[in-house]
PDB file of N, CA and C in Angstrom:
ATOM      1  N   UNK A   1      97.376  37.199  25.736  1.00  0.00           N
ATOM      2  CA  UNK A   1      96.244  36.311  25.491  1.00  0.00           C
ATOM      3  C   UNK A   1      96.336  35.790  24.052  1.00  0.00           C
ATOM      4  N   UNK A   2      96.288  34.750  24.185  1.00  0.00           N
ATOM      5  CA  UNK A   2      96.221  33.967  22.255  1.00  0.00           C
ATOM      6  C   UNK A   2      94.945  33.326  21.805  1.00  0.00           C
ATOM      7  N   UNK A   3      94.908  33.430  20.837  1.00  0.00           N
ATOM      8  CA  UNK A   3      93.310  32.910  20.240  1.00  0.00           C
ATOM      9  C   UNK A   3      92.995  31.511  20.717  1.00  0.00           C
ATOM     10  N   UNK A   4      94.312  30.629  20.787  1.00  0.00           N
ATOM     11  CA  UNK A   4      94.483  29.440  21.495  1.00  0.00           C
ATOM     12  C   UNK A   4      93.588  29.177  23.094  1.00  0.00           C
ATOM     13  N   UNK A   5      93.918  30.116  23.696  1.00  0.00           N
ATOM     14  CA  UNK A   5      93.326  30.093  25.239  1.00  0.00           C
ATOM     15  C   UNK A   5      92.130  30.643  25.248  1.00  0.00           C
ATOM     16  N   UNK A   6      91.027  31.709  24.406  1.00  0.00           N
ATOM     17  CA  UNK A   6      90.349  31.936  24.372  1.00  0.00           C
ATOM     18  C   UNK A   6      89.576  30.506  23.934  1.00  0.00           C
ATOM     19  N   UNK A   7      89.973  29.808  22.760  1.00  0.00           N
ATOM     20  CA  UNK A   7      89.110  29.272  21.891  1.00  0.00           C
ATOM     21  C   UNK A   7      88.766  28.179  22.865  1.00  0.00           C
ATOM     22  N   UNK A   8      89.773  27.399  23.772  1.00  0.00           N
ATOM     23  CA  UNK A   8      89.499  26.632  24.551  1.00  0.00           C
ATOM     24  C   UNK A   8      88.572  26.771  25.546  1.00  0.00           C
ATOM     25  N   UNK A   9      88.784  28.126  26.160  1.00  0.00           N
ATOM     26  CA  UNK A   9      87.553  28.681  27.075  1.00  0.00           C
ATOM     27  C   UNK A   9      86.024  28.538  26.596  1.00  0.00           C
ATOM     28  N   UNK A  10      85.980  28.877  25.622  1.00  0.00           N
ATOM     29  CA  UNK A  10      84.595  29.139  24.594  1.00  0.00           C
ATOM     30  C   UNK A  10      83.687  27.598  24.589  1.00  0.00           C
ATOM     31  N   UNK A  11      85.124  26.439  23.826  1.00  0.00           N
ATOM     32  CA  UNK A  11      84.611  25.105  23.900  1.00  0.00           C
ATOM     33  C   UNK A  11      84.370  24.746  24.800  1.00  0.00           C
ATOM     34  N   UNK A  12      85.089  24.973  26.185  1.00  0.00           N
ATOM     35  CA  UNK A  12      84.442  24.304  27.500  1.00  0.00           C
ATOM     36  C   UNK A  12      83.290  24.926  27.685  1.00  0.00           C
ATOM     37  N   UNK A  13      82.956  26.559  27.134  1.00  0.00           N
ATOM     38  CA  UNK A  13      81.604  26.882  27.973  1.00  0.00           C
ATOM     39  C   UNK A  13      80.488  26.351  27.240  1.00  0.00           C
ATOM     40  N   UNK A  14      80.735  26.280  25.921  1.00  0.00           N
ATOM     41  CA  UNK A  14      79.777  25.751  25.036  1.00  0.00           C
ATOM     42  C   UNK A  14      79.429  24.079  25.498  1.00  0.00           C
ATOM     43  N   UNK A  15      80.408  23.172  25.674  1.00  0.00           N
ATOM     44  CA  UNK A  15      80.160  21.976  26.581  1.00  0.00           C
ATOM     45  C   UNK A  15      79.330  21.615  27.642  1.00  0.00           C
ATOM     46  N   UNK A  16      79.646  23.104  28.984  1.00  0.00           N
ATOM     47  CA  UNK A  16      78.797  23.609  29.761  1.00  0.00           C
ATOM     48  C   UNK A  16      77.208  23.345  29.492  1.00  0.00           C
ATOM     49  N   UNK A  17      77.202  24.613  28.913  1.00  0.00           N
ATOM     50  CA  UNK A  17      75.846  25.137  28.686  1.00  0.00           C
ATOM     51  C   UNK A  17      75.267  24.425  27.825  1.00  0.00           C
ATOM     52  N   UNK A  18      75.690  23.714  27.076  1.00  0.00           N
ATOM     53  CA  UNK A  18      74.892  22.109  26.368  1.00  0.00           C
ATOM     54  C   UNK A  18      74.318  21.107  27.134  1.00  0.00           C
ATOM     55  N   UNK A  19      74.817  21.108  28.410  1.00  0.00           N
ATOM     56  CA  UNK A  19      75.153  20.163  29.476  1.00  0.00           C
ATOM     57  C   UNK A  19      73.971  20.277  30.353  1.00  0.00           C
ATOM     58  N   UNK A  20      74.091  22.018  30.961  1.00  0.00           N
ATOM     59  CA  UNK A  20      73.228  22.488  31.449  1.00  0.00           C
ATOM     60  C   UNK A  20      71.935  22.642  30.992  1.00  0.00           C
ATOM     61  N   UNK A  21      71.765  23.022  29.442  1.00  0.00           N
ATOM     62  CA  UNK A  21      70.285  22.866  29.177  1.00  0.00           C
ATOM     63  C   UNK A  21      69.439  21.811  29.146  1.00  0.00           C
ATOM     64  N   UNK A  22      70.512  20.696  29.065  1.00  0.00           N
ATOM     65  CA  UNK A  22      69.840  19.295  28.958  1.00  0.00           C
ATOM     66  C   UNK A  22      69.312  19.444  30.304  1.00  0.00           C
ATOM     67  N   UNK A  23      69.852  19.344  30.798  1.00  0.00           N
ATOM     68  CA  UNK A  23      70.073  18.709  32.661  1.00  0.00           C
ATOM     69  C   UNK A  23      68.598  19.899  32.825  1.00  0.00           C
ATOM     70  N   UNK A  24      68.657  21.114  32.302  1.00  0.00           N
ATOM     71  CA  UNK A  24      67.639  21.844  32.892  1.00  0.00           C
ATOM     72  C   UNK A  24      65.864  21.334  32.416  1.00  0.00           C
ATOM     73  N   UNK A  25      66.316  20.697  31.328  1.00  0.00           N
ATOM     74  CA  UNK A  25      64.509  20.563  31.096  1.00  0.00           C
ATOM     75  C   UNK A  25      64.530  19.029  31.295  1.00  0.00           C
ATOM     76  N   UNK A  26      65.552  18.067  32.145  1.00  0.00           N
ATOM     77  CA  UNK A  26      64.901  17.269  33.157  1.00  0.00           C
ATOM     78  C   UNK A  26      64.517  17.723  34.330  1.00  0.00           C
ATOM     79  N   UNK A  27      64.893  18.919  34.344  1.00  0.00           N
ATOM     80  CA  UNK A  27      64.393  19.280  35.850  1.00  0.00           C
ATOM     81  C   UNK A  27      62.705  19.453  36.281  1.00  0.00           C
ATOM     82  N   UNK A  28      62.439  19.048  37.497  1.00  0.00           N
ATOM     83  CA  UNK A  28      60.819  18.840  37.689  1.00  0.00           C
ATOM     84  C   UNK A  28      60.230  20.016  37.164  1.00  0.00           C
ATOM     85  N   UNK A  29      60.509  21.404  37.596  1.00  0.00           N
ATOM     86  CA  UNK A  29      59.806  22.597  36.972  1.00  0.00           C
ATOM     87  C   UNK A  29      60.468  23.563  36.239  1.00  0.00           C
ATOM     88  N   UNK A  30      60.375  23.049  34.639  1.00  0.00           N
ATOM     89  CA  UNK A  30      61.052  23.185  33.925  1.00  0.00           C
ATOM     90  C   UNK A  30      60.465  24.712  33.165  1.00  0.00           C
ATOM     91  N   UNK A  31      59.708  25.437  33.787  1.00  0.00           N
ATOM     92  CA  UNK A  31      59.195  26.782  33.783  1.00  0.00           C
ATOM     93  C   UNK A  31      60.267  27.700  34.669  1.00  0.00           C
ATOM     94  N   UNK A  32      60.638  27.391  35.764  1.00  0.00           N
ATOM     95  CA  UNK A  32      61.049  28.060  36.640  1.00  0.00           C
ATOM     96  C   UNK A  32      62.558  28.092  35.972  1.00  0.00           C
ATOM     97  N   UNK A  33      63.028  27.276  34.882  1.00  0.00           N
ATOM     98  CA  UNK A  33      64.518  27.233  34.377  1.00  0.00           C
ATOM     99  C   UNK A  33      64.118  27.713  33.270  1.00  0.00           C
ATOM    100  N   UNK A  34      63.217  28.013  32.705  1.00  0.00           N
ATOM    101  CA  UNK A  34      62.866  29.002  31.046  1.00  0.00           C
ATOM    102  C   UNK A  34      64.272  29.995  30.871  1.00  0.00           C
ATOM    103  N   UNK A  35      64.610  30.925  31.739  1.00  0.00           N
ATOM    104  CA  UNK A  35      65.591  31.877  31.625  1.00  0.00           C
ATOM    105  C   UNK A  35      66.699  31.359  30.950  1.00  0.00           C
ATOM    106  N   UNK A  36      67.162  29.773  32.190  1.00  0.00           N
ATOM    107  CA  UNK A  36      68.557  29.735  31.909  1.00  0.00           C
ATOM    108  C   UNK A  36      68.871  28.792  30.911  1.00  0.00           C
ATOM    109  N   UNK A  37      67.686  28.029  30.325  1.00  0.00           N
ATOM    110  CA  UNK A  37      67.425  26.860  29.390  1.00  0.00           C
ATOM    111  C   UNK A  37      67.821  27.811  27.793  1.00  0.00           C
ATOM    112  N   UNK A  38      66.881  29.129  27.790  1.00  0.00           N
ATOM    113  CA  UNK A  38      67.164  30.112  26.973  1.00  0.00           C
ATOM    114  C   UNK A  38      68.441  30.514  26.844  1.00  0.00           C
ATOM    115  N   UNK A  39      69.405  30.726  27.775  1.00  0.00           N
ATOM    116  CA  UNK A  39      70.602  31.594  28.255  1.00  0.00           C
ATOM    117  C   UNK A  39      71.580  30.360  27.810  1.00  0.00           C
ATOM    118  N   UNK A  40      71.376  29.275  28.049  1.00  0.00           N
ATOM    119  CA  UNK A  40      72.408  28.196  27.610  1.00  0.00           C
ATOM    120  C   UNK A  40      72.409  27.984  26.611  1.00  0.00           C
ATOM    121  N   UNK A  41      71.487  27.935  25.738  1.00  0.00           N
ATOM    122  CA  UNK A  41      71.225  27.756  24.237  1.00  0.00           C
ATOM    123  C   UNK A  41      72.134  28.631  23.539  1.00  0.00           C
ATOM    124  N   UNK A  42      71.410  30.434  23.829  1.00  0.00           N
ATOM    125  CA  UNK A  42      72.373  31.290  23.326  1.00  0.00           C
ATOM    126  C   UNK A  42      74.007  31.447  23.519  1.00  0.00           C
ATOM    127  N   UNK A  43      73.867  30.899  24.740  1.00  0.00           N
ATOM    128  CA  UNK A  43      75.756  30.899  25.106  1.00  0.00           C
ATOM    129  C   UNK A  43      76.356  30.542  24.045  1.00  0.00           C
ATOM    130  N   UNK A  44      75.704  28.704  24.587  1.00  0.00           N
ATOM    131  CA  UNK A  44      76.594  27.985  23.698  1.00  0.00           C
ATOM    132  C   UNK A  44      77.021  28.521  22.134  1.00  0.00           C
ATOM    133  N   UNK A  45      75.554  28.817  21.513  1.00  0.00           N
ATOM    134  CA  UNK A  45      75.821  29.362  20.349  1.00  0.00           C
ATOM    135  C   UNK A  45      77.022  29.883  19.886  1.00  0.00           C
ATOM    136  N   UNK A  46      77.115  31.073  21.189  1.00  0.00           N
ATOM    137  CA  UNK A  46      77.811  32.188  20.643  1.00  0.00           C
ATOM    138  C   UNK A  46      79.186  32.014  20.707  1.00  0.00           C
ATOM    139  N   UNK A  47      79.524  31.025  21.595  1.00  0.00           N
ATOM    140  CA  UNK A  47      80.806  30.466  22.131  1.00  0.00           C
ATOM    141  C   UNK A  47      81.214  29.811  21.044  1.00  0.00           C
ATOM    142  N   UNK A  48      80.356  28.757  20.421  1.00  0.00           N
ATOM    143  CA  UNK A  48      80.858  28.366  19.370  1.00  0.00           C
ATOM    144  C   UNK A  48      81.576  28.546  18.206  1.00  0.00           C
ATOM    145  N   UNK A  49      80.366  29.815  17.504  1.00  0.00           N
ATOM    146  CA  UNK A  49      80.585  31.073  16.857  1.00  0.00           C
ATOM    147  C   UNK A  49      82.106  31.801  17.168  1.00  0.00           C
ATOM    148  N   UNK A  50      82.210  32.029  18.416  1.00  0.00           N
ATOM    149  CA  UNK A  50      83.734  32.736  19.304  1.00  0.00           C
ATOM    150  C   UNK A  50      84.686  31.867  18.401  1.00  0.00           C
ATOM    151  N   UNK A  51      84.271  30.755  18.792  1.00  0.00           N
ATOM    152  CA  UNK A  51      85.499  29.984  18.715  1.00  0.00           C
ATOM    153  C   UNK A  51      85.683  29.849  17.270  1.00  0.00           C
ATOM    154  N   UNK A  52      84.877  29.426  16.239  1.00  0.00           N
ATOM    155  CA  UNK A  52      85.205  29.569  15.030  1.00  0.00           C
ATOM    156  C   UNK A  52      85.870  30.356  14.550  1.00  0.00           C
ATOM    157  N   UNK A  53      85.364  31.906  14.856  1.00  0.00           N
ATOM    158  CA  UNK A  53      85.901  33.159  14.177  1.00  0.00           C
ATOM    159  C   UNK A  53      87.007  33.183  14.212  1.00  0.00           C
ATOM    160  N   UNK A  54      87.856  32.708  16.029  1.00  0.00           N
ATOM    161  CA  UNK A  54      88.816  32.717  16.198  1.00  0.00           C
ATOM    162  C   UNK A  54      89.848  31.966  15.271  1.00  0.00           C
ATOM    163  N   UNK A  55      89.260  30.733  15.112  1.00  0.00           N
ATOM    164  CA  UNK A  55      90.386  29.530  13.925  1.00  0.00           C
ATOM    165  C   UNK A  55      90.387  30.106  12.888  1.00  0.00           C
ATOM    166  N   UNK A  56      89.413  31.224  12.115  1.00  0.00           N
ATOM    167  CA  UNK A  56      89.798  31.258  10.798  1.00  0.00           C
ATOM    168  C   UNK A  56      89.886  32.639  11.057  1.00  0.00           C
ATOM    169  N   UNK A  57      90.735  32.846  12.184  1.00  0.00           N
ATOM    170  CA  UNK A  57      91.234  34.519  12.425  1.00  0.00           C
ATOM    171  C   UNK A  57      90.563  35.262  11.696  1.00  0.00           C
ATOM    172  N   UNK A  58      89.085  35.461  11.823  1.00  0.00           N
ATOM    173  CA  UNK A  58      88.222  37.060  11.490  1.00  0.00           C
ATOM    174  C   UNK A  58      88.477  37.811  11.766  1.00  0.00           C
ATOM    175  N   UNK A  59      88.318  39.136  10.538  1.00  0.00           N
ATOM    176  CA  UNK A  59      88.670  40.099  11.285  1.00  0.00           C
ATOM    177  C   UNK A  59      87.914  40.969  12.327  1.00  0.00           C
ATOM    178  N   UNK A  60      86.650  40.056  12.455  1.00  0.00           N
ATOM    179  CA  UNK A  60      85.722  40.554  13.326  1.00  0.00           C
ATOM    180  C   UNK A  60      85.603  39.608  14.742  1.00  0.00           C
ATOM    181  N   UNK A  61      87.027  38.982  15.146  1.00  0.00           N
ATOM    182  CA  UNK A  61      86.747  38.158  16.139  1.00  0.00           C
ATOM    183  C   UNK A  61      86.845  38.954  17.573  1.00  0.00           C
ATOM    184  N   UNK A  62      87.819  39.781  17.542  1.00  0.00           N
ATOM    185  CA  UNK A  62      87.470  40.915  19.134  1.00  0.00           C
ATOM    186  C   UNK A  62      86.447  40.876  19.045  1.00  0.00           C
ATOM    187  N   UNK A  63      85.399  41.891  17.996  1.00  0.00           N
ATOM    188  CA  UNK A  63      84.030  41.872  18.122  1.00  0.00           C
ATOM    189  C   UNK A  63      83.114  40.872  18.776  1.00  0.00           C
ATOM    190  N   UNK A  64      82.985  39.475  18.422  1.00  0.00           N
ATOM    191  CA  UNK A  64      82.786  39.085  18.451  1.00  0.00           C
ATOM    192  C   UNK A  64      82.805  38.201  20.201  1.00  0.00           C
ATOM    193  N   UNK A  65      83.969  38.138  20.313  1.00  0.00           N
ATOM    194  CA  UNK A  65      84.507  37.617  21.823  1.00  0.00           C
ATOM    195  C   UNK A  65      83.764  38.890  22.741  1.00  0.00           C
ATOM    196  N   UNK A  66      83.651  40.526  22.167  1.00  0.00           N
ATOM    197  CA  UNK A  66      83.045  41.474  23.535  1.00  0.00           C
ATOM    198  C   UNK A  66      81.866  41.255  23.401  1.00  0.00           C
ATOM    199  N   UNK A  67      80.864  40.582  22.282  1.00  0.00           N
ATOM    200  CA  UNK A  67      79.694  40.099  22.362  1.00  0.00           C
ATOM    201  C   UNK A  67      79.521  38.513  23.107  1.00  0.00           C
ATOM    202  N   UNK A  68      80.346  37.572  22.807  1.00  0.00           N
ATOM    203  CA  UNK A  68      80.336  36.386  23.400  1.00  0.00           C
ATOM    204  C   UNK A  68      80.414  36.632  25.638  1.00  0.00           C
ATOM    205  N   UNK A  69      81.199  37.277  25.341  1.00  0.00           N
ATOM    206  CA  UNK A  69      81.449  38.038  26.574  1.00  0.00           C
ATOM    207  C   UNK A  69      80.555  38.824  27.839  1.00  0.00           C
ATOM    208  N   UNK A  70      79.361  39.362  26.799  1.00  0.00           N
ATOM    209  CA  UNK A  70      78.428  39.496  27.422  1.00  0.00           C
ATOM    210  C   UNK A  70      77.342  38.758  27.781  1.00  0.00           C
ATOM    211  N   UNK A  71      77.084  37.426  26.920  1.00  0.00           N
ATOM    212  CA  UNK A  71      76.214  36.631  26.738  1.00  0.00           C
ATOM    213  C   UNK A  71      76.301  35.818  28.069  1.00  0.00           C
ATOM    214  N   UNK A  72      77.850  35.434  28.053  1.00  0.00           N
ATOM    215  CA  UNK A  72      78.415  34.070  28.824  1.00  0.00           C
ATOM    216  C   UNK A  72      78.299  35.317  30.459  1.00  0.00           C
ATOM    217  N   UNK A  73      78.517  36.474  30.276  1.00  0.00           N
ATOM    218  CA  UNK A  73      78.043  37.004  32.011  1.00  0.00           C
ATOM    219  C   UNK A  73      76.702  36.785  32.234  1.00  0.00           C
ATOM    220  N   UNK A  74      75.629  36.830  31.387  1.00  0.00           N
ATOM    221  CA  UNK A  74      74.452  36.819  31.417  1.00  0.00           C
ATOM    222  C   UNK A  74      74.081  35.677  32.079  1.00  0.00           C
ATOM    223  N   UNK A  75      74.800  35.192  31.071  1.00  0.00           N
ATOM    224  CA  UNK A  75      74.434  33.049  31.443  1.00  0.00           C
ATOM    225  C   UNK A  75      74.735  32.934  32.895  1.00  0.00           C
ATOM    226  N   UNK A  76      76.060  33.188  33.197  1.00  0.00           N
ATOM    227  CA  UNK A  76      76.354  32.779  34.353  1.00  0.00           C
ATOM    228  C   UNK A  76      75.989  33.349  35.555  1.00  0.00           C
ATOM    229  N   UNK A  77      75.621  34.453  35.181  1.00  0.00           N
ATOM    230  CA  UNK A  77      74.216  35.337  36.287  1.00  0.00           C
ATOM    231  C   UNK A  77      73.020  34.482  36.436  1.00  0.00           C
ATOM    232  N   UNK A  78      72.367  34.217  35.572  1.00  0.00           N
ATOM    233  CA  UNK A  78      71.336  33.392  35.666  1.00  0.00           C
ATOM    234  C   UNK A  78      71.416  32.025  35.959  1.00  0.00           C
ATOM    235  N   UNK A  79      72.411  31.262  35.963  1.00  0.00           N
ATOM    236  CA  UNK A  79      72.613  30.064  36.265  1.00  0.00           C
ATOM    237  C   UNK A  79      73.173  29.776  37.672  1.00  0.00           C
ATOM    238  N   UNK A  80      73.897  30.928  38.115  1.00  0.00           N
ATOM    239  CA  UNK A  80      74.204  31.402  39.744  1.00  0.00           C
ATOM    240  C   UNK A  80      73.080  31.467  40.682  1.00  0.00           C
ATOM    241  N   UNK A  81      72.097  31.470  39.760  1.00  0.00           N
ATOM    242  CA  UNK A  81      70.454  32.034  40.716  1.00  0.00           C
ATOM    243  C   UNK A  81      70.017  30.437  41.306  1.00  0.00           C
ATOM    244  N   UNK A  82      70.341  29.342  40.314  1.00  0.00           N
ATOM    245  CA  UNK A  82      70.301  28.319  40.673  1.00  0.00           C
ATOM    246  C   UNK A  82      70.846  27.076  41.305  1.00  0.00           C
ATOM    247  N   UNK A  83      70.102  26.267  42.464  1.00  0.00           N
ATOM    248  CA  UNK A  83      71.238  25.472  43.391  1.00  0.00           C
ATOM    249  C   UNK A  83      71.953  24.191  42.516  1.00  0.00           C
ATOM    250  N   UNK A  84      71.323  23.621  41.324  1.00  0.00           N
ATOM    251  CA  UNK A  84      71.572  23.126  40.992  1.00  0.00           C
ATOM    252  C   UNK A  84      72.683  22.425  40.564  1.00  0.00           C
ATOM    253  N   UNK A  85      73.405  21.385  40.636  1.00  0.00           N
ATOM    254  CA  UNK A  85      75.002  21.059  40.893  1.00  0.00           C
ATOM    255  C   UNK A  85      75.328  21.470  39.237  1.00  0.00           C
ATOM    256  N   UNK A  86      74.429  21.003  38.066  1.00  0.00           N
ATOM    257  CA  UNK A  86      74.708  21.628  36.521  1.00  0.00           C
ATOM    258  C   UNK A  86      74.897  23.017  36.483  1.00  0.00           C
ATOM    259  N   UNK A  87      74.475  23.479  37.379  1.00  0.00           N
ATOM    260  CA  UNK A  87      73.693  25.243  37.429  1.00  0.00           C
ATOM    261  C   UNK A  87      74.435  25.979  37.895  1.00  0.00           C
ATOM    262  N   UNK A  88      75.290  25.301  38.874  1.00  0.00           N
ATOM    263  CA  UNK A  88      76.145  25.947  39.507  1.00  0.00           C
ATOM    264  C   UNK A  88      77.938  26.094  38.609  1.00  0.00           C
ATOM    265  N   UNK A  89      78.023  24.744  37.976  1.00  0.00           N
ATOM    266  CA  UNK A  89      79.127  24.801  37.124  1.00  0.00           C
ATOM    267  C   UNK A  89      79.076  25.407  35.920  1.00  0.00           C
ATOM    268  N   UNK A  90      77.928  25.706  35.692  1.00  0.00           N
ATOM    269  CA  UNK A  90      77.884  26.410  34.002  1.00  0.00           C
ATOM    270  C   UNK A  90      78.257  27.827  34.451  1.00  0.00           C
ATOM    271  N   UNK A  91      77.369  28.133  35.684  1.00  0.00           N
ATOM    272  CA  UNK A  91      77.904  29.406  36.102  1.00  0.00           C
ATOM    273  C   UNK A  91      79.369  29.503  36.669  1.00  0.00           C
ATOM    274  N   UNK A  92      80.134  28.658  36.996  1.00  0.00           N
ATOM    275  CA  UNK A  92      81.618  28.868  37.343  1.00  0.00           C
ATOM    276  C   UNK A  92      82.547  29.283  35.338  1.00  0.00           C
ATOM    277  N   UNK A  93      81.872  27.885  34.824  1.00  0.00           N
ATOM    278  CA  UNK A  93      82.967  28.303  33.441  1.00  0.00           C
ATOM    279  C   UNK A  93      82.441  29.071  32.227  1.00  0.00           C
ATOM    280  N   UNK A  94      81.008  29.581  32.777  1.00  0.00           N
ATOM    281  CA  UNK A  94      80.630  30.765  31.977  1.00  0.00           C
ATOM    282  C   UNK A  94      81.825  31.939  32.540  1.00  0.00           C
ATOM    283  N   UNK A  95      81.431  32.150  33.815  1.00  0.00           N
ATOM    284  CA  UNK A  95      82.293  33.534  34.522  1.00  0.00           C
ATOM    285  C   UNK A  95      83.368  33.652  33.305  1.00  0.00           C
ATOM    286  N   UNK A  96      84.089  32.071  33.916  1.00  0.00           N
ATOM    287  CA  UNK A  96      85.769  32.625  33.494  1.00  0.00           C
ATOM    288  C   UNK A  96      85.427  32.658  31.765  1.00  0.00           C
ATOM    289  N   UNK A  97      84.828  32.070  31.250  1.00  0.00           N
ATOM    290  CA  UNK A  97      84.628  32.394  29.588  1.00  0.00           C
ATOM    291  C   UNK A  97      84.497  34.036  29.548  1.00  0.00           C
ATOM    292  N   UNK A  98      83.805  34.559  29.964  1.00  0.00           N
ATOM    293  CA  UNK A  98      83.113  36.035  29.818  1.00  0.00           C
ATOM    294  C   UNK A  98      84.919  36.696  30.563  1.00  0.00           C
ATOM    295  N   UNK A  99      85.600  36.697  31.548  1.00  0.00           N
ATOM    296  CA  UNK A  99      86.806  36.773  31.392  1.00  0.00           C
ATOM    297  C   UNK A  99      87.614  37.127  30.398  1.00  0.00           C
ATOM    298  N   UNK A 100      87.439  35.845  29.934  1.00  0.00           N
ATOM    299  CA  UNK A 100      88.350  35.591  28.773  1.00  0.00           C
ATOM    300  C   UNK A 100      88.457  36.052  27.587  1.00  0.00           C
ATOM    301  N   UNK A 101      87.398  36.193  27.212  1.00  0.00           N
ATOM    302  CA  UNK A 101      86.860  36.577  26.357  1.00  0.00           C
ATOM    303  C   UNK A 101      86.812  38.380  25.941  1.00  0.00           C
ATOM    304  N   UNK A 102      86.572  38.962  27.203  1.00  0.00           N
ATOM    305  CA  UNK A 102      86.632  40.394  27.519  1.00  0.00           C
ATOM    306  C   UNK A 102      88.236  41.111  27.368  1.00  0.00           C
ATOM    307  N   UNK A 103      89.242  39.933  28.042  1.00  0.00           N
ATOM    308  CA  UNK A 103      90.316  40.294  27.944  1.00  0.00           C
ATOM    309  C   UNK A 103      90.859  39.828  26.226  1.00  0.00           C
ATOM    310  N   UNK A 104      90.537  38.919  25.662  1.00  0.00           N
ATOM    311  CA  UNK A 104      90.473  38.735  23.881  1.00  0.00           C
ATOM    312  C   UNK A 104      90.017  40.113  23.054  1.00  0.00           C
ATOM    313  N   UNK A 105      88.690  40.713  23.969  1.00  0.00           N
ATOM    314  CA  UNK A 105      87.863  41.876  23.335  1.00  0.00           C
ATOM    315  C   UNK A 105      88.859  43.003  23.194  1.00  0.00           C
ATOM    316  N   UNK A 106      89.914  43.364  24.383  1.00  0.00           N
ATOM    317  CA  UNK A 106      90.356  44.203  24.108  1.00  0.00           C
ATOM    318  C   UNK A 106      91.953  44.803  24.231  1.00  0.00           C
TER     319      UNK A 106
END
């Protein structure tokens, strides 16, 4: 695994879940998406974060990817709950981020 293939994973999920939060508070009941509106925000964050650490090779970037790692399963648990065609893809390239990321962790 190279920091290369992780970092790419991270940017697509962060793309994702940017994507998805928008798309979620057009949605008509935008209460019933509170979870994953929350959950995309933090992803992205953290993905971002992932991905930085990774370019300026931290020495805290494993760390970092087994925390990103958990976030992006979270996300994509909660975004699985929903039929939504955004909802459904954030949860496909969260999965493989949290993957990726896990296998970066260790």
């Amino acid at each position: 695994m190279t920091y290369d293939e992780c970092i790419q994973a991270c940017l697509e999920c962060m793309e994702a879940c940017n994507n998805c939060y928008s798309a979620c508070l057009q949605e008509q009941d935008v209460n019933m998406m509170a979870e994953c509106i929350r959950l995309d925000r933090e992803c992205a964050d953290i993905c971002g974060y992932a991905a930085q650490s990774m370019q300026r090779s931290s020495r805290f970037a494993k760390e970092i990817c087994g925390v990103c790692a958990i976030i992006c399963q979270a996300c994509g648990d909660e975004c699985a709950k929903h039929e939504h065609d955004h909802c459904q893809h954030c949860a496909k390239i969260c999965q493989h981020c949290a993957n990726v990321c896990r296998d970066m962790a260790s």
